[in-house]
PDB file of N, CA and C in Angstrom:
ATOM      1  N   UNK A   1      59.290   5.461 -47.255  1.00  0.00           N
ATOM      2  CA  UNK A   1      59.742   5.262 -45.888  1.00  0.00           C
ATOM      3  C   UNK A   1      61.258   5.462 -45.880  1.00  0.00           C
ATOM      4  N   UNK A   2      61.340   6.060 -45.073  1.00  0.00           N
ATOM      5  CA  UNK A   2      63.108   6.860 -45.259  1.00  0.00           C
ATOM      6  C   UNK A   2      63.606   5.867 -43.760  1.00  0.00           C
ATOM      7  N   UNK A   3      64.825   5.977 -44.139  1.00  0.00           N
ATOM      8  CA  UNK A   3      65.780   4.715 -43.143  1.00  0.00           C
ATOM      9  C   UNK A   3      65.839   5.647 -41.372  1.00  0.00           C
ATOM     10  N   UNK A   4      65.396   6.693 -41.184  1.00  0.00           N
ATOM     11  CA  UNK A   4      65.438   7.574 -40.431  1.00  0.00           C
ATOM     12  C   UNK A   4      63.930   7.182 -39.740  1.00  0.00           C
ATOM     13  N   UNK A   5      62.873   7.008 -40.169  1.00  0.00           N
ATOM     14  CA  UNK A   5      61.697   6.602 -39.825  1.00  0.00           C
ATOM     15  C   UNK A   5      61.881   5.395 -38.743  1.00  0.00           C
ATOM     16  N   UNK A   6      62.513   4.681 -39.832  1.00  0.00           N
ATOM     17  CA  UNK A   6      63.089   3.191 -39.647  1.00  0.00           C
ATOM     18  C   UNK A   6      63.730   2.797 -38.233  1.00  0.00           C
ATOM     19  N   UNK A   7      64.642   3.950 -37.949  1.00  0.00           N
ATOM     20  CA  UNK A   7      65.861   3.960 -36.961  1.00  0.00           C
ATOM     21  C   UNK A   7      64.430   4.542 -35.725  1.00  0.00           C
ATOM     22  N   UNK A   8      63.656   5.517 -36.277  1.00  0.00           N
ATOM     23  CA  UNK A   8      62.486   6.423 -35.149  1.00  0.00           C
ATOM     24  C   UNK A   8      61.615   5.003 -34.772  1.00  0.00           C
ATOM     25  N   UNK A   9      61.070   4.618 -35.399  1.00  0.00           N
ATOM     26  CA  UNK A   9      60.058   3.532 -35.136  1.00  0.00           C
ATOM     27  C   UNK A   9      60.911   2.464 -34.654  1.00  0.00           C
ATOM     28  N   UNK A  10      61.914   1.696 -34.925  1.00  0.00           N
ATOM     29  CA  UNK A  10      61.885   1.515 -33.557  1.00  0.00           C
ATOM     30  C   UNK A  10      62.744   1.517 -32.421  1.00  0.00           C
ATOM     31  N   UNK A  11      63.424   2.591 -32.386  1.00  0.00           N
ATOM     32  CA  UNK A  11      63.443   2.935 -31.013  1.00  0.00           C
ATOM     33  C   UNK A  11      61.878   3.313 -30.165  1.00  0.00           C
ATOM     34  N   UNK A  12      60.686   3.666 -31.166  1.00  0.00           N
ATOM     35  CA  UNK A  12      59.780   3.855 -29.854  1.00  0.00           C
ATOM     36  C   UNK A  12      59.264   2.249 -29.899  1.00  0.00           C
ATOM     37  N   UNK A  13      59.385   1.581 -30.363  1.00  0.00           N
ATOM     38  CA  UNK A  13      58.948  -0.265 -30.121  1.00  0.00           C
ATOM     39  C   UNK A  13      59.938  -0.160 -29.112  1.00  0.00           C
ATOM     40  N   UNK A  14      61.102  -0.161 -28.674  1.00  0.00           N
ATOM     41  CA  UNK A  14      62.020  -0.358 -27.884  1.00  0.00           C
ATOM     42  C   UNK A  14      61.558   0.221 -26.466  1.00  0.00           C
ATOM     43  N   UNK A  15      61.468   1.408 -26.976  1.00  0.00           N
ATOM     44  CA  UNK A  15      61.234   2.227 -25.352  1.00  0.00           C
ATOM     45  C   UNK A  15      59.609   1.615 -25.151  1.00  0.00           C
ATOM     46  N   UNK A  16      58.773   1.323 -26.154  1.00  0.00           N
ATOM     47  CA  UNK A  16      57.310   1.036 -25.198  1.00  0.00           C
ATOM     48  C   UNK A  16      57.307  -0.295 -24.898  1.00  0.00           C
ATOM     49  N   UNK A  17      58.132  -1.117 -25.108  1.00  0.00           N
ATOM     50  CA  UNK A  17      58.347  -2.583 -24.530  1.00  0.00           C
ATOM     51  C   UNK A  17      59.086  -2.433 -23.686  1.00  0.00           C
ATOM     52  N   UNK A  18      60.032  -1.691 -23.464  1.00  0.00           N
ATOM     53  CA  UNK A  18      60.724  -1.299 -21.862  1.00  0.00           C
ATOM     54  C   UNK A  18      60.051  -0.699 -20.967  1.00  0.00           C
ATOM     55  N   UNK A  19      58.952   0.158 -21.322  1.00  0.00           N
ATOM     56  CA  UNK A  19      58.076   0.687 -19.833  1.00  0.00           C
ATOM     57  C   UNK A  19      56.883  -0.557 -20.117  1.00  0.00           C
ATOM     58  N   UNK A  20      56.664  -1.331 -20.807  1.00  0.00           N
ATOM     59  CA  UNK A  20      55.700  -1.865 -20.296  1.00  0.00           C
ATOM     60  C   UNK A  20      56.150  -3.245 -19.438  1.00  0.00           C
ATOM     61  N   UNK A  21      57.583  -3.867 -19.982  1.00  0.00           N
ATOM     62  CA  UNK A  21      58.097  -4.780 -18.988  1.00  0.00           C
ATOM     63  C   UNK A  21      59.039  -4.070 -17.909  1.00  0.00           C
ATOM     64  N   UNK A  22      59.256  -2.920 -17.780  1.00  0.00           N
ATOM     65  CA  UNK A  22      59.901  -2.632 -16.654  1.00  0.00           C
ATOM     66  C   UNK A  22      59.583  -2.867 -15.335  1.00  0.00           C
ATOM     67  N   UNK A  23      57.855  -2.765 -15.337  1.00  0.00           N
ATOM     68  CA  UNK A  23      57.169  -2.799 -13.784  1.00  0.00           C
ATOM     69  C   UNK A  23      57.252  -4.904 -13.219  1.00  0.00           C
ATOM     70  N   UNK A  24      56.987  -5.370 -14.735  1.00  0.00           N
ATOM     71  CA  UNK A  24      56.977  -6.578 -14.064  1.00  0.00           C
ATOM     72  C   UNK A  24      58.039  -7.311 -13.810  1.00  0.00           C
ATOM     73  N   UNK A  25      59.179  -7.131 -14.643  1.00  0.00           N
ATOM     74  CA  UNK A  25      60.629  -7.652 -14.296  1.00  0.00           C
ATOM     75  C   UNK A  25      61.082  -6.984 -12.958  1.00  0.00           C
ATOM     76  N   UNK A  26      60.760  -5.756 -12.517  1.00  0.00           N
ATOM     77  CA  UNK A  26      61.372  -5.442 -11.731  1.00  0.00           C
ATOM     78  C   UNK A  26      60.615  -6.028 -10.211  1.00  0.00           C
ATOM     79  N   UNK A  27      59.219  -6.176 -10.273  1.00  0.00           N
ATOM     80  CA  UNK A  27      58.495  -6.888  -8.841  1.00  0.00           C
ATOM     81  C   UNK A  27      59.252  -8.165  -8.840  1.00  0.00           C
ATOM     82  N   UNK A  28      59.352  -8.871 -10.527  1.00  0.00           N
ATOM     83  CA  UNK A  28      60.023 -10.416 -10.094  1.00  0.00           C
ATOM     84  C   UNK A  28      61.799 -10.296  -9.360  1.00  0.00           C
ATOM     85  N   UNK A  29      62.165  -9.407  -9.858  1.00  0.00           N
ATOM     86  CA  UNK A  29      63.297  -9.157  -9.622  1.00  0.00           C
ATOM     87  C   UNK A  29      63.238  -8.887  -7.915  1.00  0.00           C
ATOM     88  N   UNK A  30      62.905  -7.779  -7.270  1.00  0.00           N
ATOM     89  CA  UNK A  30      62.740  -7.680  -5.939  1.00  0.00           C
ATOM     90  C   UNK A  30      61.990  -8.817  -5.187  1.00  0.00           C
ATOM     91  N   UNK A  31      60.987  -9.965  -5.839  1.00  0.00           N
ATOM     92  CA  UNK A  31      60.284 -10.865  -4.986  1.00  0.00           C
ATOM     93  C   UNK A  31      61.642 -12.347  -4.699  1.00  0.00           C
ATOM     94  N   UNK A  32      62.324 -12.134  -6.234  1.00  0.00           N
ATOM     95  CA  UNK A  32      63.613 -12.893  -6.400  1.00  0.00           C
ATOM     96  C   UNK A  32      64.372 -12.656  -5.085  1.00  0.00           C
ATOM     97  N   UNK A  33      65.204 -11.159  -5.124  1.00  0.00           N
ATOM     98  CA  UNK A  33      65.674 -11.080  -4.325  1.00  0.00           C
ATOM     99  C   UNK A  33      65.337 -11.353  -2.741  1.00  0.00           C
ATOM    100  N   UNK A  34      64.194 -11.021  -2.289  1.00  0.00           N
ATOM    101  CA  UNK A  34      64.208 -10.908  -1.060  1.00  0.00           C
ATOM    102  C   UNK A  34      63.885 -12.628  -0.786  1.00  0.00           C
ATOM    103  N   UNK A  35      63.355 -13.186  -1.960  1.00  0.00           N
ATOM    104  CA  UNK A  35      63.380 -14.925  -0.933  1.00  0.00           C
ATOM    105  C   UNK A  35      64.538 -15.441  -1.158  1.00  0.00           C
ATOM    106  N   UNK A  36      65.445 -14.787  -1.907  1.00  0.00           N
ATOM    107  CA  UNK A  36      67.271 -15.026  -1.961  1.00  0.00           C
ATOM    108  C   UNK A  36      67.713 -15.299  -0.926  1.00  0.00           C
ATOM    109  N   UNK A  37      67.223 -14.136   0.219  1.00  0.00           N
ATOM    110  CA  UNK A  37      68.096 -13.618   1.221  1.00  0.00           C
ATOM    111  C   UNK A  37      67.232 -14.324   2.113  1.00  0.00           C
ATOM    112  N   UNK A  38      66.032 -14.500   2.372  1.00  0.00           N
ATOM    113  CA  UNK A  38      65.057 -15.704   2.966  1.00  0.00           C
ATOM    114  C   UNK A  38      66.197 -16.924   2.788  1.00  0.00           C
ATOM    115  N   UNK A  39      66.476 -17.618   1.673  1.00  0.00           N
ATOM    116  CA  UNK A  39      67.027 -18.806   1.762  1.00  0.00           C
ATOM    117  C   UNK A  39      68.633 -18.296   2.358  1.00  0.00           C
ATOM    118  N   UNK A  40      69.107 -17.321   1.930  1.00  0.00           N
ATOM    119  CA  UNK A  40      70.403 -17.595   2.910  1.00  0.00           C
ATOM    120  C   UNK A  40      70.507 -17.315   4.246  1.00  0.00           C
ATOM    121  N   UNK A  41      69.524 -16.607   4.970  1.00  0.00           N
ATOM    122  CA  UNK A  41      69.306 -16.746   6.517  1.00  0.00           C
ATOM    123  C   UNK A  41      68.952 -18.176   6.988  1.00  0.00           C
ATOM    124  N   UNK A  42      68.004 -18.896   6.194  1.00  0.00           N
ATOM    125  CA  UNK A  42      67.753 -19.630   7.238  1.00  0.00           C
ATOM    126  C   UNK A  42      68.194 -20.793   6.482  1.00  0.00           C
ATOM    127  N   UNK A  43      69.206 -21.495   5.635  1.00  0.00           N
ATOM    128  CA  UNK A  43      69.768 -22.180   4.786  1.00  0.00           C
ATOM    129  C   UNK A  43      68.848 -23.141   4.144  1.00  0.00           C
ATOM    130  N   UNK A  44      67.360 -22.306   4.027  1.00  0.00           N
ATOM    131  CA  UNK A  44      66.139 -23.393   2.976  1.00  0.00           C
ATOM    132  C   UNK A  44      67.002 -23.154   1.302  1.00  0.00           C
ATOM    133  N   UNK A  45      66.733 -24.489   0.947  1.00  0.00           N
ATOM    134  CA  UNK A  45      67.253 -24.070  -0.417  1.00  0.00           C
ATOM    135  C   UNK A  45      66.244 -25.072  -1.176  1.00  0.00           C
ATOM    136  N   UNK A  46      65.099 -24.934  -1.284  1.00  0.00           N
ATOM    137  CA  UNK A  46      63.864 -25.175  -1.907  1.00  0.00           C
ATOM    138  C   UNK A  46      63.337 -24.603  -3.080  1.00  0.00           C
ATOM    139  N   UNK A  47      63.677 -25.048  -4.577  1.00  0.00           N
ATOM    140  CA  UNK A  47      63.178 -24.332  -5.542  1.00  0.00           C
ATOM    141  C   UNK A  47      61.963 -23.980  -5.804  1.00  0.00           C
ATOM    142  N   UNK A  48      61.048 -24.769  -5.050  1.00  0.00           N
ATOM    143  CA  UNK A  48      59.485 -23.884  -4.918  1.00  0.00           C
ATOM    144  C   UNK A  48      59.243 -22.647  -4.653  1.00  0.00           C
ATOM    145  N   UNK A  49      60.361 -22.843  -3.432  1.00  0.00           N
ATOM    146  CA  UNK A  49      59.939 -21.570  -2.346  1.00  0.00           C
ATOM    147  C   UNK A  49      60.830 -19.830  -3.816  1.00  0.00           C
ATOM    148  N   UNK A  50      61.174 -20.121  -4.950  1.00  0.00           N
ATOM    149  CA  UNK A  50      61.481 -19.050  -5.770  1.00  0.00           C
ATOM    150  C   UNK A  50      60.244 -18.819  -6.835  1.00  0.00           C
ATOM    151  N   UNK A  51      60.007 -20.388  -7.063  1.00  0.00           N
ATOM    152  CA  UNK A  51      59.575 -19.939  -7.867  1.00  0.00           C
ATOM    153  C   UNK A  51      58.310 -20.097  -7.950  1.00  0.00           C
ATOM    154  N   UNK A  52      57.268 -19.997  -7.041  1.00  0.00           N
ATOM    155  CA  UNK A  52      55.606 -19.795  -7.235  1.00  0.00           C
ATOM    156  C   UNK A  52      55.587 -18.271  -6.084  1.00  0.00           C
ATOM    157  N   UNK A  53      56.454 -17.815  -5.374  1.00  0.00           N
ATOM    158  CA  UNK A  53      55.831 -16.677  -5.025  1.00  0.00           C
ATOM    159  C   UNK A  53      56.456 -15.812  -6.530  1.00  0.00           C
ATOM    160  N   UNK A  54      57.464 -15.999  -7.329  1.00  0.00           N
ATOM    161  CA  UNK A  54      57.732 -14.910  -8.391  1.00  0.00           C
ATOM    162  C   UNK A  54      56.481 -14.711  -9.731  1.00  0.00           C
ATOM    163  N   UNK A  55      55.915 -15.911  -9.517  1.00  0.00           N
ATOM    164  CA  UNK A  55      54.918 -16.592 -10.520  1.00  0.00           C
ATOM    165  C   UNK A  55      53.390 -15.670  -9.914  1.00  0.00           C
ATOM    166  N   UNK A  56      52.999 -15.562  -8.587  1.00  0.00           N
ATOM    167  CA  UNK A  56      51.846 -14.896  -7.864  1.00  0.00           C
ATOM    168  C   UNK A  56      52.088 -13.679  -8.387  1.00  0.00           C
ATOM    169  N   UNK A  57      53.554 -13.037  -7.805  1.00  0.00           N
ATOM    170  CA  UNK A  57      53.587 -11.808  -8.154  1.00  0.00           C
ATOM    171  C   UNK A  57      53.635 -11.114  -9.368  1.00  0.00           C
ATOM    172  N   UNK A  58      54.356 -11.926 -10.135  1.00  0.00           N
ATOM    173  CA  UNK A  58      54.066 -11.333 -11.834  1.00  0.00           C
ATOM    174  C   UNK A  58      52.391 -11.548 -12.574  1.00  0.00           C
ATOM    175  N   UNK A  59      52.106 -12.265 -11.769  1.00  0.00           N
ATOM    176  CA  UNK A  59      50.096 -12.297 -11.910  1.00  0.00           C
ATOM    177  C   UNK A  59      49.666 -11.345 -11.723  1.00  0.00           C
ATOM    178  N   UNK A  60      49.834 -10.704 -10.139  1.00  0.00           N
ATOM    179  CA  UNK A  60      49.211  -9.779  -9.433  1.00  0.00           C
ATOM    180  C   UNK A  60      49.917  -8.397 -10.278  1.00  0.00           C
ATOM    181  N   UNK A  61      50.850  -8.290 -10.397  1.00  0.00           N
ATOM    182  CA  UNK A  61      51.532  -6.953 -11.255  1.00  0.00           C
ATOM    183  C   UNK A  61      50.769  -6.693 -12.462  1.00  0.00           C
ATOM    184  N   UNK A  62      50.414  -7.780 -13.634  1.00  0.00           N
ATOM    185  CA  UNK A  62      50.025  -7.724 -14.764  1.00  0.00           C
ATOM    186  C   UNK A  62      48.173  -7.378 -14.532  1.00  0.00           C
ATOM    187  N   UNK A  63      47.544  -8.272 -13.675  1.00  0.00           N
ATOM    188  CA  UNK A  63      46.274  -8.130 -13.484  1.00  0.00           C
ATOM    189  C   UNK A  63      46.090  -6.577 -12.866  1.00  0.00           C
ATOM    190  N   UNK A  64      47.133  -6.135 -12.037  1.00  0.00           N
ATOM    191  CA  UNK A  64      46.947  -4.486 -11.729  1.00  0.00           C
ATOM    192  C   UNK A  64      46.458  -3.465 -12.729  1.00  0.00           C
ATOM    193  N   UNK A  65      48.077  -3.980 -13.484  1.00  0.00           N
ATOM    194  CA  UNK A  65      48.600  -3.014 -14.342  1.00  0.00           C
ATOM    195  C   UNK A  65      48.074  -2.987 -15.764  1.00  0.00           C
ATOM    196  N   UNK A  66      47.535  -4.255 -15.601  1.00  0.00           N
ATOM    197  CA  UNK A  66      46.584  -4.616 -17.416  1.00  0.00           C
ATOM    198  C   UNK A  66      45.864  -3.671 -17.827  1.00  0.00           C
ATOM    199  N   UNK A  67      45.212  -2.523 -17.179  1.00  0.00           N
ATOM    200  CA  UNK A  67      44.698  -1.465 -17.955  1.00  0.00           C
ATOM    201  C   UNK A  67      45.694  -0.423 -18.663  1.00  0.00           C
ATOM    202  N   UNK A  68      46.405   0.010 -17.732  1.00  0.00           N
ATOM    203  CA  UNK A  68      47.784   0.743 -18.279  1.00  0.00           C
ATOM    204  C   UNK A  68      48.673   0.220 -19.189  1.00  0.00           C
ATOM    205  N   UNK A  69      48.733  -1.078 -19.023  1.00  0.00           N
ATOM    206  CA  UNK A  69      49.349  -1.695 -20.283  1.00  0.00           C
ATOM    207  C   UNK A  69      48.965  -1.933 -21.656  1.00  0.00           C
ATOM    208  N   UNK A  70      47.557  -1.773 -21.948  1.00  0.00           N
ATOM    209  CA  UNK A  70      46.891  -1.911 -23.027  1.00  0.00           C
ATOM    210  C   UNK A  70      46.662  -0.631 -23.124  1.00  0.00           C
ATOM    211  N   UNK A  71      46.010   0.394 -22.934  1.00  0.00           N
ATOM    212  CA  UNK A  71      46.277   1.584 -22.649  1.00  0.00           C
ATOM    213  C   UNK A  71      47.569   2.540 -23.746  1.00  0.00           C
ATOM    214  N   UNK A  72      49.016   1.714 -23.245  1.00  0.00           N
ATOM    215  CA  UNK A  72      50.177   2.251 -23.938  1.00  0.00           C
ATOM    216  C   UNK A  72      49.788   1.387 -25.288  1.00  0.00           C
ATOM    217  N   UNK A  73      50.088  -0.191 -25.054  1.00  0.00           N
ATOM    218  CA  UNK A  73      49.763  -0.641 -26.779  1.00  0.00           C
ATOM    219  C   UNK A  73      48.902   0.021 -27.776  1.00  0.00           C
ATOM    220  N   UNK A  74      47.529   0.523 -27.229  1.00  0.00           N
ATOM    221  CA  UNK A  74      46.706   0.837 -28.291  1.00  0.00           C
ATOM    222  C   UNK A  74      47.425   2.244 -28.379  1.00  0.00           C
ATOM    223  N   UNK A  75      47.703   3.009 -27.505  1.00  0.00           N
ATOM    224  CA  UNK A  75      48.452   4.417 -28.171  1.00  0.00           C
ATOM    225  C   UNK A  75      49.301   3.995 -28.812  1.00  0.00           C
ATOM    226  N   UNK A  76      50.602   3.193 -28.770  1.00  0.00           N
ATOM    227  CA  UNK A  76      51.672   2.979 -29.534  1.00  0.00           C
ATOM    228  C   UNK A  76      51.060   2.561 -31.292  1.00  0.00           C
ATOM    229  N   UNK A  77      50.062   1.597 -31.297  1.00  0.00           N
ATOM    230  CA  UNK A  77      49.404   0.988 -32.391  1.00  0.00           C
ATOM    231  C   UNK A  77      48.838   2.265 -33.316  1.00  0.00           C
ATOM    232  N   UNK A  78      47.738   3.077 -32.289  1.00  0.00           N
ATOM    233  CA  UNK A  78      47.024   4.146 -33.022  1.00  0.00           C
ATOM    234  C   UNK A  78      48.153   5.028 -33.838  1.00  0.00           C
ATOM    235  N   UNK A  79      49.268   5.479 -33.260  1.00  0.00           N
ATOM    236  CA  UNK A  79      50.686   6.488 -33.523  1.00  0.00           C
ATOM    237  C   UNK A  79      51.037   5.397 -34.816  1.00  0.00           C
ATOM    238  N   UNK A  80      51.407   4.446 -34.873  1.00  0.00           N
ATOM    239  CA  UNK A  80      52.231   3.908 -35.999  1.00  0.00           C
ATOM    240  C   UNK A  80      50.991   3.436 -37.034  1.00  0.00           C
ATOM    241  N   UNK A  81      49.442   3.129 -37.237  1.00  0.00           N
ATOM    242  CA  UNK A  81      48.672   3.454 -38.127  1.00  0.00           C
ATOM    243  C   UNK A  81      48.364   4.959 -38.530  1.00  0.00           C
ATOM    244  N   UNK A  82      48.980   5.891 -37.840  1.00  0.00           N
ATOM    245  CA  UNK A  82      48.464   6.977 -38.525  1.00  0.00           C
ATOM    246  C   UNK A  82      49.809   7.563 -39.181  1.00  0.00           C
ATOM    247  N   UNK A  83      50.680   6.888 -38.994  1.00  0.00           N
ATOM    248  CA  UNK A  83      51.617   7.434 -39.763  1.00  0.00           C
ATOM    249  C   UNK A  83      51.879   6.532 -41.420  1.00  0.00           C
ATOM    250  N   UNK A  84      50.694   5.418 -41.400  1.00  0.00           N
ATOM    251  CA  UNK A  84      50.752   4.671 -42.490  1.00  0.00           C
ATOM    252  C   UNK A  84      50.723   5.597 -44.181  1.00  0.00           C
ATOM    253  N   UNK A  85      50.270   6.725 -43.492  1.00  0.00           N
ATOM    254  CA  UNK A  85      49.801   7.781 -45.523  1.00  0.00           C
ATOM    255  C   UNK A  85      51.129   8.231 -45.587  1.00  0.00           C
ATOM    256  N   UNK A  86      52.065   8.587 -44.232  1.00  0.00           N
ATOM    257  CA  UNK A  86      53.301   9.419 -44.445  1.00  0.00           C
ATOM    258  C   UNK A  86      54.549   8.056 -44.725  1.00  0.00           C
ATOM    259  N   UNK A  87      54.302   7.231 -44.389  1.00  0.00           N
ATOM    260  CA  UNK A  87      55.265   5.751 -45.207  1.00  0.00           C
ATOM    261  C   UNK A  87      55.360   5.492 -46.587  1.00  0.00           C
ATOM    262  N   UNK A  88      53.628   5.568 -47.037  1.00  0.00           N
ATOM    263  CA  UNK A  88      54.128   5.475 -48.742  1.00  0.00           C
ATOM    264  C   UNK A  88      54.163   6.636 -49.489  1.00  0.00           C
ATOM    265  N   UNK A  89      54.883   7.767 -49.228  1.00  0.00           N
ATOM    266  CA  UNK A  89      55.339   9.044 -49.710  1.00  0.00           C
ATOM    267  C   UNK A  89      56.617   8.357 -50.299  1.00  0.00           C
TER     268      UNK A  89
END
């Protein structure tokens, strides 16, 4: 296993844990924001009101997206077992 492998593998652990949390950080992120701006219109400042709709929506994102997400893992998994004969060279 050459230090170049090393540096390849994982940057793709890097990049396939970034598209697979990109979709859900980013719904919490926009559900964040917009009851942000909910509490500064109407001056509610209720920590419920952040944090069980961010909690629904990162449910509903993952239960969508759970096929596509397992989907990438088992490709990412299958790619780094088949490169297991070219490691102990």
């Amino acid at each position: 296993m050459t230090t170049d492998y090393v540096i390849f593998l994982g940057r793709e652990t890097l990049t396939t844990a970034i598209f697979i949390l990109a979709p859900v950080l980013g719904s919490a992120l926009l559900v964040g924001l917009a009851i942000a701006i909910f509490q500064a219109i109407t001056s509610i400042h209720e920590m419920t009101l952040t944090f069980i709709p961010k909690i629904a929506v990162v449910g509903l994102v993952l239960l969508i997206l759970m096929p596509w997400i397992l989907n990438m893992i088992m490709d990412f998994v299958q790619e780094v077992y088949s490169q297991i004969p070219l490691m102990v060279e």
